[in-house]
PDB file of N, CA and C in Angstrom:
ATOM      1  N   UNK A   1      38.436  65.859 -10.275  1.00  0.00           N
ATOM      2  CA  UNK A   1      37.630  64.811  -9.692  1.00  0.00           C
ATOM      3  C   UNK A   1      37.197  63.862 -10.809  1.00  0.00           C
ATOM      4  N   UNK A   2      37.258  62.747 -10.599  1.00  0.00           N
ATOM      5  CA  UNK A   2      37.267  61.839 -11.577  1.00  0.00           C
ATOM      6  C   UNK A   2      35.603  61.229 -11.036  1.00  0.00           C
ATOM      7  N   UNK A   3      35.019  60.798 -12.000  1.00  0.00           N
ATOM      8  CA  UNK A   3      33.540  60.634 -11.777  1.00  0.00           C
ATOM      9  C   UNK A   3      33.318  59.241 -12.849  1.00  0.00           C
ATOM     10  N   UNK A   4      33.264  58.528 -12.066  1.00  0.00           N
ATOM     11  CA  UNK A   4      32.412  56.977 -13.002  1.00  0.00           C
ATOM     12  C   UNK A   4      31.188  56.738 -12.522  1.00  0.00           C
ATOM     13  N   UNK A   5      30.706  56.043 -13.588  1.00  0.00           N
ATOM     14  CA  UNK A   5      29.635  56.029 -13.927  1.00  0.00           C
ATOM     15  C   UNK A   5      29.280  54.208 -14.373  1.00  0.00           C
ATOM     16  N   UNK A   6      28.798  53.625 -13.360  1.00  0.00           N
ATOM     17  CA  UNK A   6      28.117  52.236 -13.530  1.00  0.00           C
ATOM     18  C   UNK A   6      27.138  51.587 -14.139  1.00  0.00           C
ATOM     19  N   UNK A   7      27.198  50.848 -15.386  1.00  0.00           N
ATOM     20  CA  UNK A   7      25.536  50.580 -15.949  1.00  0.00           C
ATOM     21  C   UNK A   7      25.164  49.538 -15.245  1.00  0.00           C
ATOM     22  N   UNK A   8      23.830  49.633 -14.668  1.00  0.00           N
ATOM     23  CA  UNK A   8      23.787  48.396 -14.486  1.00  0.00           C
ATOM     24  C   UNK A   8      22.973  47.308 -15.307  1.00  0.00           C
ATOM     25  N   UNK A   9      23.047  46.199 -15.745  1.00  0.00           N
ATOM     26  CA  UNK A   9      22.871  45.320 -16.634  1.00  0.00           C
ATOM     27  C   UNK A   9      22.060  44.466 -16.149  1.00  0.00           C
ATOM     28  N   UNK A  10      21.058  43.800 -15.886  1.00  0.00           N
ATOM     29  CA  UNK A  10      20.424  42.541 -15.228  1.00  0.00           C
ATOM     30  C   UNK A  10      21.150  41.462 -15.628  1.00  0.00           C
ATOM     31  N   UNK A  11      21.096  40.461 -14.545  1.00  0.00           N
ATOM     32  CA  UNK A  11      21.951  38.880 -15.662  1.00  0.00           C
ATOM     33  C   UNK A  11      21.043  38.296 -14.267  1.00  0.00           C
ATOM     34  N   UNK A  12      20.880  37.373 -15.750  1.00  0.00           N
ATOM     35  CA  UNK A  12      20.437  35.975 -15.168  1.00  0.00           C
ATOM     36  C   UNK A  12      21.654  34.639 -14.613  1.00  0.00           C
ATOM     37  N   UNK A  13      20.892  34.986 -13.211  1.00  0.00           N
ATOM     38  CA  UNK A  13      22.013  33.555 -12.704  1.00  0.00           C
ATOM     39  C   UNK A  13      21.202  32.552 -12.605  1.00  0.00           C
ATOM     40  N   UNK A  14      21.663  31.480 -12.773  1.00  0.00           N
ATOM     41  CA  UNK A  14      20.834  30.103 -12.751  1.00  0.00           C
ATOM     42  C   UNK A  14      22.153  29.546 -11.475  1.00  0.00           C
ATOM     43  N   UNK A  15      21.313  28.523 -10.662  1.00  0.00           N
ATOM     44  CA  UNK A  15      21.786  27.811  -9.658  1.00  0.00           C
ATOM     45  C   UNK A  15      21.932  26.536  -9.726  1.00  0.00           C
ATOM     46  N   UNK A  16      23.623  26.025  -9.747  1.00  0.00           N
ATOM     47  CA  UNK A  16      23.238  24.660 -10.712  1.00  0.00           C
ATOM     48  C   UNK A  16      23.407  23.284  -8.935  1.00  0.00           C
ATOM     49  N   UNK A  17      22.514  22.598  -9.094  1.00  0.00           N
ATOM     50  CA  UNK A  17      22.555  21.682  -8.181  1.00  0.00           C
ATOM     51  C   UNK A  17      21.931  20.113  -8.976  1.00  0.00           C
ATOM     52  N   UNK A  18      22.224  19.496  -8.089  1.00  0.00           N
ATOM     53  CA  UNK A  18      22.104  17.872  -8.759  1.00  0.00           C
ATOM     54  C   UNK A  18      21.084  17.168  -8.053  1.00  0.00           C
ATOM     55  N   UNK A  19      20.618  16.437  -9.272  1.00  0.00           N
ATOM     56  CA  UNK A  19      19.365  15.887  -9.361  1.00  0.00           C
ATOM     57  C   UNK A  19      18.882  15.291  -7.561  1.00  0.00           C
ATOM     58  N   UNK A  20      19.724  14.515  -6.968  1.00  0.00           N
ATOM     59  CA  UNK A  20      19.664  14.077  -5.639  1.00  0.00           C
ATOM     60  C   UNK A  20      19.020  15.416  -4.870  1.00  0.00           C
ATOM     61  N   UNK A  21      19.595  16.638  -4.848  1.00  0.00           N
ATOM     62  CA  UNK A  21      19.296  17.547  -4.130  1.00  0.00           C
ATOM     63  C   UNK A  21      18.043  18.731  -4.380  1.00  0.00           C
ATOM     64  N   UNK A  22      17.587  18.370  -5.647  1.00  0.00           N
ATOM     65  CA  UNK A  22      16.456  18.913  -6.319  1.00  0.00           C
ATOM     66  C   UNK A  22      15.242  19.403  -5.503  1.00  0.00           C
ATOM     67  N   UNK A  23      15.030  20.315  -5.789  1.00  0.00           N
ATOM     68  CA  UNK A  23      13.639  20.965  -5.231  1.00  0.00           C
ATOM     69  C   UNK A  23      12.904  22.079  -5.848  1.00  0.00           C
ATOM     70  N   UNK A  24      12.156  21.885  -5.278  1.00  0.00           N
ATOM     71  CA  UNK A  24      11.199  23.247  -6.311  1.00  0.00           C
ATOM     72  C   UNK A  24      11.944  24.309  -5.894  1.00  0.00           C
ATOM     73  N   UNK A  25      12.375  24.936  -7.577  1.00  0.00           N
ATOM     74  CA  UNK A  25      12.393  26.695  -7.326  1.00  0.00           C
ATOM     75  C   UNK A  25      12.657  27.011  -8.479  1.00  0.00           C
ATOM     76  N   UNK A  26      12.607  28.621  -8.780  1.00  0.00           N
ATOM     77  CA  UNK A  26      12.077  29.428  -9.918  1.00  0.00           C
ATOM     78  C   UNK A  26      12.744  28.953 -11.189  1.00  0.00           C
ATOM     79  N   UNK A  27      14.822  28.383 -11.127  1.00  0.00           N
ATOM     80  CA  UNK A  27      15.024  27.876 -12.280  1.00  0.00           C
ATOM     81  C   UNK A  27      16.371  27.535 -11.646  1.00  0.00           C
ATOM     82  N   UNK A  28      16.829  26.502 -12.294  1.00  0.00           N
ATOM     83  CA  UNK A  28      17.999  25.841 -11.778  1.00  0.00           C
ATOM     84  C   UNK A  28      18.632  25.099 -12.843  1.00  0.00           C
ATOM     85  N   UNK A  29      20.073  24.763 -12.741  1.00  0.00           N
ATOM     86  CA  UNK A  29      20.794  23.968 -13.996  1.00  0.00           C
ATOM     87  C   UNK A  29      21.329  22.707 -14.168  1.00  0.00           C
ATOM     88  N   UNK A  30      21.254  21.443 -14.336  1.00  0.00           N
ATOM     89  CA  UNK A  30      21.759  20.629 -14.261  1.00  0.00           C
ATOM     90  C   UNK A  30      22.391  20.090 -15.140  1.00  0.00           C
ATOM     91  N   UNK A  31      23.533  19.521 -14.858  1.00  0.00           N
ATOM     92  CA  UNK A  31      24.839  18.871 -16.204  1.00  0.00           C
ATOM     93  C   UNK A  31      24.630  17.425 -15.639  1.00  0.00           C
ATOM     94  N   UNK A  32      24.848  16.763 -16.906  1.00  0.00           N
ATOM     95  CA  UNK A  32      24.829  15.513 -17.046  1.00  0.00           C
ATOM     96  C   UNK A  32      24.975  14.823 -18.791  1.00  0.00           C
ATOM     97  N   UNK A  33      24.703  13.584 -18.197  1.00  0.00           N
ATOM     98  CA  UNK A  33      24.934  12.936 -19.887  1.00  0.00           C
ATOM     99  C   UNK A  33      23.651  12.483 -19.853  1.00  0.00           C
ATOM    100  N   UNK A  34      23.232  12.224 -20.980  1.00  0.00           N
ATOM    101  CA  UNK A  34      21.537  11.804 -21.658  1.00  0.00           C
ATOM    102  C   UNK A  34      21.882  10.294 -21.468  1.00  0.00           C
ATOM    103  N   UNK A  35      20.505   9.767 -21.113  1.00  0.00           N
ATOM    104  CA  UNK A  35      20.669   8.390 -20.739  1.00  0.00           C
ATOM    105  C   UNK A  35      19.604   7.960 -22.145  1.00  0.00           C
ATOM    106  N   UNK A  36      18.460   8.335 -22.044  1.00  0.00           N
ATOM    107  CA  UNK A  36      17.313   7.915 -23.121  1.00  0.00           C
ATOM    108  C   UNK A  36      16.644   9.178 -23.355  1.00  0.00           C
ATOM    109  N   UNK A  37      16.131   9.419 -24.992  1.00  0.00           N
ATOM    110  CA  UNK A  37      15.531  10.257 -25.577  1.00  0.00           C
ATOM    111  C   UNK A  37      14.013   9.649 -26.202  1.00  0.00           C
ATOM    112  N   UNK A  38      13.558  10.125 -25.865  1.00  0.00           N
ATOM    113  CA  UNK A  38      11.539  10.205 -26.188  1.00  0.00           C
ATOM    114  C   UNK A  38      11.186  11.504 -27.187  1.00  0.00           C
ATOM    115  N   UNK A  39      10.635  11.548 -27.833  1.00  0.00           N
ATOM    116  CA  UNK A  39       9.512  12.320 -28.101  1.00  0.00           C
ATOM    117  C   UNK A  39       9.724  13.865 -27.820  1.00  0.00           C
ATOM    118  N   UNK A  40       8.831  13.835 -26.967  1.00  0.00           N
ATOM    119  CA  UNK A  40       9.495  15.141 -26.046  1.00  0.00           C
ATOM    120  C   UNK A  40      10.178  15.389 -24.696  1.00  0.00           C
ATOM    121  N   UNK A  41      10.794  14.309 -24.225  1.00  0.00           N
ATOM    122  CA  UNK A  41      11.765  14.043 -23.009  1.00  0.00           C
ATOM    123  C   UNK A  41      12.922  13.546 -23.201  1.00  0.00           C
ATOM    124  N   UNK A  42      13.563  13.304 -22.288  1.00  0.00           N
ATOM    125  CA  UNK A  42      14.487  12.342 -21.981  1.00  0.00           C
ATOM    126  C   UNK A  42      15.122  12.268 -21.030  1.00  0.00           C
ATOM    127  N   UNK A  43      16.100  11.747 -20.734  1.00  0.00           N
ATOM    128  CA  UNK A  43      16.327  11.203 -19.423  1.00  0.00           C
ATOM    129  C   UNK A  43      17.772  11.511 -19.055  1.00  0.00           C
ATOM    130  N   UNK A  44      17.879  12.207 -18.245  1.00  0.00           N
ATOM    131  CA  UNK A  44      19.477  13.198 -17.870  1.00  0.00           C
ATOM    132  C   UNK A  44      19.833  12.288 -16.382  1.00  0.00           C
ATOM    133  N   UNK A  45      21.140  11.637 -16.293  1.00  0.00           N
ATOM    134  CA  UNK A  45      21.850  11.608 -14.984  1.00  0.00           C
ATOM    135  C   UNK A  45      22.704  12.406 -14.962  1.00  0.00           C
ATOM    136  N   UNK A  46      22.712  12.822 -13.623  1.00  0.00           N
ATOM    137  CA  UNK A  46      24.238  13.531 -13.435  1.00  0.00           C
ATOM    138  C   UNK A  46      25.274  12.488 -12.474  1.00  0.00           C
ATOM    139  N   UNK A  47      25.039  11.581 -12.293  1.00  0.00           N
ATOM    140  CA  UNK A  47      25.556  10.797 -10.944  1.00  0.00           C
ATOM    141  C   UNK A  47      25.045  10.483  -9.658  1.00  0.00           C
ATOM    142  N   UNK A  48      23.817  11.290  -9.444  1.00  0.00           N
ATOM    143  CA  UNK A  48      23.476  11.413  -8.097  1.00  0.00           C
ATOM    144  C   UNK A  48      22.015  10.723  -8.495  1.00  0.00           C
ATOM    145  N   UNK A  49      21.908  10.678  -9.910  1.00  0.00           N
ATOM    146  CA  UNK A  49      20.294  10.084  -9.766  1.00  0.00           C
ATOM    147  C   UNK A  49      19.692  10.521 -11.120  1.00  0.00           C
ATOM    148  N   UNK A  50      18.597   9.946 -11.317  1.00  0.00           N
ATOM    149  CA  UNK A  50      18.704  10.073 -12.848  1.00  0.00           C
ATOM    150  C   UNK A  50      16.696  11.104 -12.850  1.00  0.00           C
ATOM    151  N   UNK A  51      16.919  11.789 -14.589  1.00  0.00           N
ATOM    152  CA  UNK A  51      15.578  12.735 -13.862  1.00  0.00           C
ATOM    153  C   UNK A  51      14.787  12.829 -15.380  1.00  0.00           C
ATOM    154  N   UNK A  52      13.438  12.355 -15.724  1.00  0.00           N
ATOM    155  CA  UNK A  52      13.187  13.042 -16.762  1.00  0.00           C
ATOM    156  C   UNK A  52      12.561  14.144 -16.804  1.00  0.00           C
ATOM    157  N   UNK A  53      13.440  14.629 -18.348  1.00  0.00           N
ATOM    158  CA  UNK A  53      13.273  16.053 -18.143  1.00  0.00           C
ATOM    159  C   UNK A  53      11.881  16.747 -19.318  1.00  0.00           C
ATOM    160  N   UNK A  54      11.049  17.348 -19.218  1.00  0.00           N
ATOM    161  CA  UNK A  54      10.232  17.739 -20.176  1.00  0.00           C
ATOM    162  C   UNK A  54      10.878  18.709 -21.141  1.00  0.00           C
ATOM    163  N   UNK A  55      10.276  18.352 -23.130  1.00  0.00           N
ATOM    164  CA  UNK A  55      10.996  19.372 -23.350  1.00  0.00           C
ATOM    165  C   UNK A  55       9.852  19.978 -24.522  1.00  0.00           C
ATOM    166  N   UNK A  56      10.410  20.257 -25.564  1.00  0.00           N
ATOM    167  CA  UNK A  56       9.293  19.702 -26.676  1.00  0.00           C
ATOM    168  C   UNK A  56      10.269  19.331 -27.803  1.00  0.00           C
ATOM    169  N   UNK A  57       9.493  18.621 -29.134  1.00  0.00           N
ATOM    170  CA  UNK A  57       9.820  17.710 -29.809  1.00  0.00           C
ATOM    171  C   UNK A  57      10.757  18.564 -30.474  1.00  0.00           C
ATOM    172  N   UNK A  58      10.079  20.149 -31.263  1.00  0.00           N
ATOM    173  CA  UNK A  58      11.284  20.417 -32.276  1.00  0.00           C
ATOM    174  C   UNK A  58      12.507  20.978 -31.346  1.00  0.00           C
ATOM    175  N   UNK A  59      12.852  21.506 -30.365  1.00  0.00           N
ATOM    176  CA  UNK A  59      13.962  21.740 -29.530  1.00  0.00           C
ATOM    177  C   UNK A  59      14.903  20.404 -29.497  1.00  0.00           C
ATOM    178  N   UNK A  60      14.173  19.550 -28.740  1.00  0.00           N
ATOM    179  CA  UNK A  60      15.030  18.380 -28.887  1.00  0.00           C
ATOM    180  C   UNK A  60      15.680  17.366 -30.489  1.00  0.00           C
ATOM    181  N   UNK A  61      14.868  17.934 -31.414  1.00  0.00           N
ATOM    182  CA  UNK A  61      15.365  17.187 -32.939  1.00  0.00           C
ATOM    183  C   UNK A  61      16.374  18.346 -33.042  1.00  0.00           C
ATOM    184  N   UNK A  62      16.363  20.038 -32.793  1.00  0.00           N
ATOM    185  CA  UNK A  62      17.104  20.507 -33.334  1.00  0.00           C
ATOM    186  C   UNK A  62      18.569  20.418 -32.216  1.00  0.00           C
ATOM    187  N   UNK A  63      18.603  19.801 -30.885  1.00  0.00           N
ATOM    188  CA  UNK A  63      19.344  19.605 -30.084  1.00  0.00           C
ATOM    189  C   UNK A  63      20.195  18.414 -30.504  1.00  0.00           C
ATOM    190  N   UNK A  64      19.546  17.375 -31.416  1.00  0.00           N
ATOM    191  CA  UNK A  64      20.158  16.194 -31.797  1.00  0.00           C
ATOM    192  C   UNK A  64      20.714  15.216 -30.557  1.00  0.00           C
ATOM    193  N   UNK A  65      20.133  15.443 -30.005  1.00  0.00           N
ATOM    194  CA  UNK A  65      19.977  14.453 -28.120  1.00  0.00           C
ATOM    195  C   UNK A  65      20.369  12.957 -28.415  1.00  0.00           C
ATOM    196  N   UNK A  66      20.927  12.243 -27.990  1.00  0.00           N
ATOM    197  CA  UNK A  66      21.478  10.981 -28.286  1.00  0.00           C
ATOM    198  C   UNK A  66      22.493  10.438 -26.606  1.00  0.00           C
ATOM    199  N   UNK A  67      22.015   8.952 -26.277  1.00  0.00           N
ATOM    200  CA  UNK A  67      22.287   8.812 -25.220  1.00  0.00           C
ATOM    201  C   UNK A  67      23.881   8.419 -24.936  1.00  0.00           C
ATOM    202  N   UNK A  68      24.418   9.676 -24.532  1.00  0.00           N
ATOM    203  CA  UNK A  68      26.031   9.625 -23.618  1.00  0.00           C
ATOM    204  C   UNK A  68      26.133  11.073 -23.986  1.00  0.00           C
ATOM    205  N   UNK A  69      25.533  11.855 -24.958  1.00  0.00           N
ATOM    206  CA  UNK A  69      25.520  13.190 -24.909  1.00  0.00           C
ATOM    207  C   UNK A  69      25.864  13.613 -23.494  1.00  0.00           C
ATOM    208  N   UNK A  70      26.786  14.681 -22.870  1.00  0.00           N
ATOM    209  CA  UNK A  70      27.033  15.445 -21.797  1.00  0.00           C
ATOM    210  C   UNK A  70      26.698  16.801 -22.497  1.00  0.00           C
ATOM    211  N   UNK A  71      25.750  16.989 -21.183  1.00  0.00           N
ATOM    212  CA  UNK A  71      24.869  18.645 -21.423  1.00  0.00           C
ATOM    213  C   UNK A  71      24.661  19.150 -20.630  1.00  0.00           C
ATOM    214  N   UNK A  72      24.299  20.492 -20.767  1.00  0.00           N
ATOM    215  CA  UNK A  72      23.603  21.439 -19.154  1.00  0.00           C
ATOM    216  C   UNK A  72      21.875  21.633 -19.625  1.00  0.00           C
ATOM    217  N   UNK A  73      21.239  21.723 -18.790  1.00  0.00           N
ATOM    218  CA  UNK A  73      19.854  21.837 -18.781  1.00  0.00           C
ATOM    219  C   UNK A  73      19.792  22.649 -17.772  1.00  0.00           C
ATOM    220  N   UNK A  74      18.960  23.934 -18.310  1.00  0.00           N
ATOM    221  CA  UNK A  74      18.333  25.178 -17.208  1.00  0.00           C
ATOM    222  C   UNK A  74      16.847  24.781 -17.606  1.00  0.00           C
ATOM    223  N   UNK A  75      16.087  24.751 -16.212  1.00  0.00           N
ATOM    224  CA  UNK A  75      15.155  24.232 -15.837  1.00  0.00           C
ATOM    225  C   UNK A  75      13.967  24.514 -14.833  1.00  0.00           C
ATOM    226  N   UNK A  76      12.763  24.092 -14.657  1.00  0.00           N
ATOM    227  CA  UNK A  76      12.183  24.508 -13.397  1.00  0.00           C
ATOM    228  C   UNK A  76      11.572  23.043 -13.039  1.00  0.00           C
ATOM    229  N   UNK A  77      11.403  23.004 -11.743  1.00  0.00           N
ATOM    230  CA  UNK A  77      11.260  21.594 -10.673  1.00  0.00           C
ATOM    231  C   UNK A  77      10.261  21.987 -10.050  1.00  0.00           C
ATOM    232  N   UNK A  78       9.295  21.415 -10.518  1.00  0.00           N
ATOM    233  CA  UNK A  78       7.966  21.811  -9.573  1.00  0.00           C
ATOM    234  C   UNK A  78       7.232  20.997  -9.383  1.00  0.00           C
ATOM    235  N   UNK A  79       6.040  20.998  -7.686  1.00  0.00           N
ATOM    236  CA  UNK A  79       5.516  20.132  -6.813  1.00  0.00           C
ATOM    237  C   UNK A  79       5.394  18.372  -7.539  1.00  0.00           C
ATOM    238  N   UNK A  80       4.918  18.769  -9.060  1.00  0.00           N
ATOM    239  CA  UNK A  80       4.919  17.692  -9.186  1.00  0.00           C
ATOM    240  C   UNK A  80       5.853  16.197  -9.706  1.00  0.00           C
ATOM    241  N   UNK A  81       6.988  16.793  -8.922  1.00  0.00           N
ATOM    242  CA  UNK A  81       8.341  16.284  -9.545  1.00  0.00           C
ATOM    243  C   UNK A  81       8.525  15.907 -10.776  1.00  0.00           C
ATOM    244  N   UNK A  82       7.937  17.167 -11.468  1.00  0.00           N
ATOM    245  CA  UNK A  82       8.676  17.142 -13.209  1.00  0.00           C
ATOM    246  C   UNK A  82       9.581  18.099 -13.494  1.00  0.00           C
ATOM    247  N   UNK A  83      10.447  18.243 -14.293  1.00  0.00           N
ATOM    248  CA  UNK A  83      11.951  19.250 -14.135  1.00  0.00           C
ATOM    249  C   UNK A  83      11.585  19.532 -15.897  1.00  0.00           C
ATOM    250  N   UNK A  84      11.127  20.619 -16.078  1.00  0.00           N
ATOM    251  CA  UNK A  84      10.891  21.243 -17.403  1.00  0.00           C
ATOM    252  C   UNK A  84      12.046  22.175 -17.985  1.00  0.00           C
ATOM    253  N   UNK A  85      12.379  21.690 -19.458  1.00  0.00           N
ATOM    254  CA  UNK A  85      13.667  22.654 -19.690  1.00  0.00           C
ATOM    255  C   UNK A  85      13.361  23.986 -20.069  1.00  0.00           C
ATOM    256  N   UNK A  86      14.734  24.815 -19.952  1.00  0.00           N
ATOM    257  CA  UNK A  86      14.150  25.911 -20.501  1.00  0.00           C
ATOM    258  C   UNK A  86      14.899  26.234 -21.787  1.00  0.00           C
ATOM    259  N   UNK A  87      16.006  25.565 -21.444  1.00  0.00           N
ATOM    260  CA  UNK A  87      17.430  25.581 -22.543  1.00  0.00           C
ATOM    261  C   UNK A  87      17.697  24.408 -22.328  1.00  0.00           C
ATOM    262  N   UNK A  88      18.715  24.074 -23.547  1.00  0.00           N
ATOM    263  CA  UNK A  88      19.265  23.062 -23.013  1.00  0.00           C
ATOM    264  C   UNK A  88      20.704  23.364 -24.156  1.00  0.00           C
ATOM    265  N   UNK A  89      22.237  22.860 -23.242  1.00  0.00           N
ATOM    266  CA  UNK A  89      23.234  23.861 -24.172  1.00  0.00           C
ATOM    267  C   UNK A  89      23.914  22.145 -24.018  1.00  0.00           C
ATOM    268  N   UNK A  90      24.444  21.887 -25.040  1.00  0.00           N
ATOM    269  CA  UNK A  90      25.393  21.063 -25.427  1.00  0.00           C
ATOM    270  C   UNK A  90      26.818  21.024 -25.066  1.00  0.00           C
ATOM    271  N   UNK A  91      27.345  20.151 -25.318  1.00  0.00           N
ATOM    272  CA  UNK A  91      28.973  20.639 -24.693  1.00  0.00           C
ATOM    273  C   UNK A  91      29.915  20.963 -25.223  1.00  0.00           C
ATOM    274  N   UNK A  92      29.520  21.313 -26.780  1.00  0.00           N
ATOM    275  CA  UNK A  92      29.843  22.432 -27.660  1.00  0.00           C
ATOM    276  C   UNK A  92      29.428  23.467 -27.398  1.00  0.00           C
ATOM    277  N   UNK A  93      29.193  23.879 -26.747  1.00  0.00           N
ATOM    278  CA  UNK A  93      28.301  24.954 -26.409  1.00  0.00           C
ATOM    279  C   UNK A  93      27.251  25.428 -27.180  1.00  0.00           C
ATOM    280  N   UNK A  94      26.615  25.037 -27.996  1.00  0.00           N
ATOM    281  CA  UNK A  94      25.580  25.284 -28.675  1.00  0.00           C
ATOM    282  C   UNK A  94      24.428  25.124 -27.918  1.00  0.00           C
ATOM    283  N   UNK A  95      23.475  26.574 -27.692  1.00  0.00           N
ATOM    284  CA  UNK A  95      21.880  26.877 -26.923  1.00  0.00           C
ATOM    285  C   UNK A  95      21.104  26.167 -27.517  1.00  0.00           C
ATOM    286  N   UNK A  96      19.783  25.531 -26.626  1.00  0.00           N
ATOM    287  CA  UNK A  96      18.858  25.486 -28.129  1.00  0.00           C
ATOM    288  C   UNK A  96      17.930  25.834 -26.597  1.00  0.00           C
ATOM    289  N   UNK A  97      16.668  27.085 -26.969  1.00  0.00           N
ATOM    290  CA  UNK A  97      15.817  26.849 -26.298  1.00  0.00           C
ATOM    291  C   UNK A  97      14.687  26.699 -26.447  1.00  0.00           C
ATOM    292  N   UNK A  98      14.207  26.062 -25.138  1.00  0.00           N
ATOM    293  CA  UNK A  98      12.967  25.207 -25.232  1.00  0.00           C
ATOM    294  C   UNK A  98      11.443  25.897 -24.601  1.00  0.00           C
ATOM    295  N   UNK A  99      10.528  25.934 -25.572  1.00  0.00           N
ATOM    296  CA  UNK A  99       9.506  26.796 -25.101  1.00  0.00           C
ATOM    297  C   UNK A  99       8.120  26.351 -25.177  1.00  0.00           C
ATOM    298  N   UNK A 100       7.881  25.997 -23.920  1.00  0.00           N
ATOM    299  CA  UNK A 100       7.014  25.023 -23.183  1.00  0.00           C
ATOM    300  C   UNK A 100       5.650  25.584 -24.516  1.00  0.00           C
ATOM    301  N   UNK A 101       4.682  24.702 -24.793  1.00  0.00           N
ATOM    302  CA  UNK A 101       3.383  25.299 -25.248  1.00  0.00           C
ATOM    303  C   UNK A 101       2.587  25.423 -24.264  1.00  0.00           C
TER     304      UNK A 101
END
């Protein structure tokens, strides 16, 4: 009798939907290209509509954000239609994450 044995692993899925269709929930991903960079924001379209995103300053200097950049942003969208990052991965794939104060 042959006997396996399953680990199970948690993984995080993120749900990627576009800015047009946005709504509050726990965390979600959006791809797009950077339109304008601030401080600690900037401004992501994906095509459907354009969104700024909260981030903080050293994430985004070490992200090197510059506008036509194409990126993914995992995120949360809440009541008060602000979309806060949590990551944000380049299209090199390079992570950088972002951790709200």
């Amino acid at each position: 009798m042959l006997l396996t044995t399953f680990l199970a692993i948690p993984a995080t899925v993120y749900a990627q939907t576009t800015i047009r269709n946005l709504q509050q929930a726990n965390s979600v991903t959006l791809v797009g290209r950077v339109v304008q960079v601030y401080r600690e924001d900037f401004v992501l379209d994906d095509g459907t509509g354009q969104i700024l995103v909260e981030a903080e300053s050293q994430p985004l200097r070490q992200a090197k954000l510059k506008p036509g950049d194409r990126i993914t942003v995992v995120g949360t969208y809440d009541d008060d239609n602000k979309f806060e990052a949590i990551r944000i991965q380049s299209s090199d794939g390079k992570v950088i994450p972002v951790f709200d104060d």
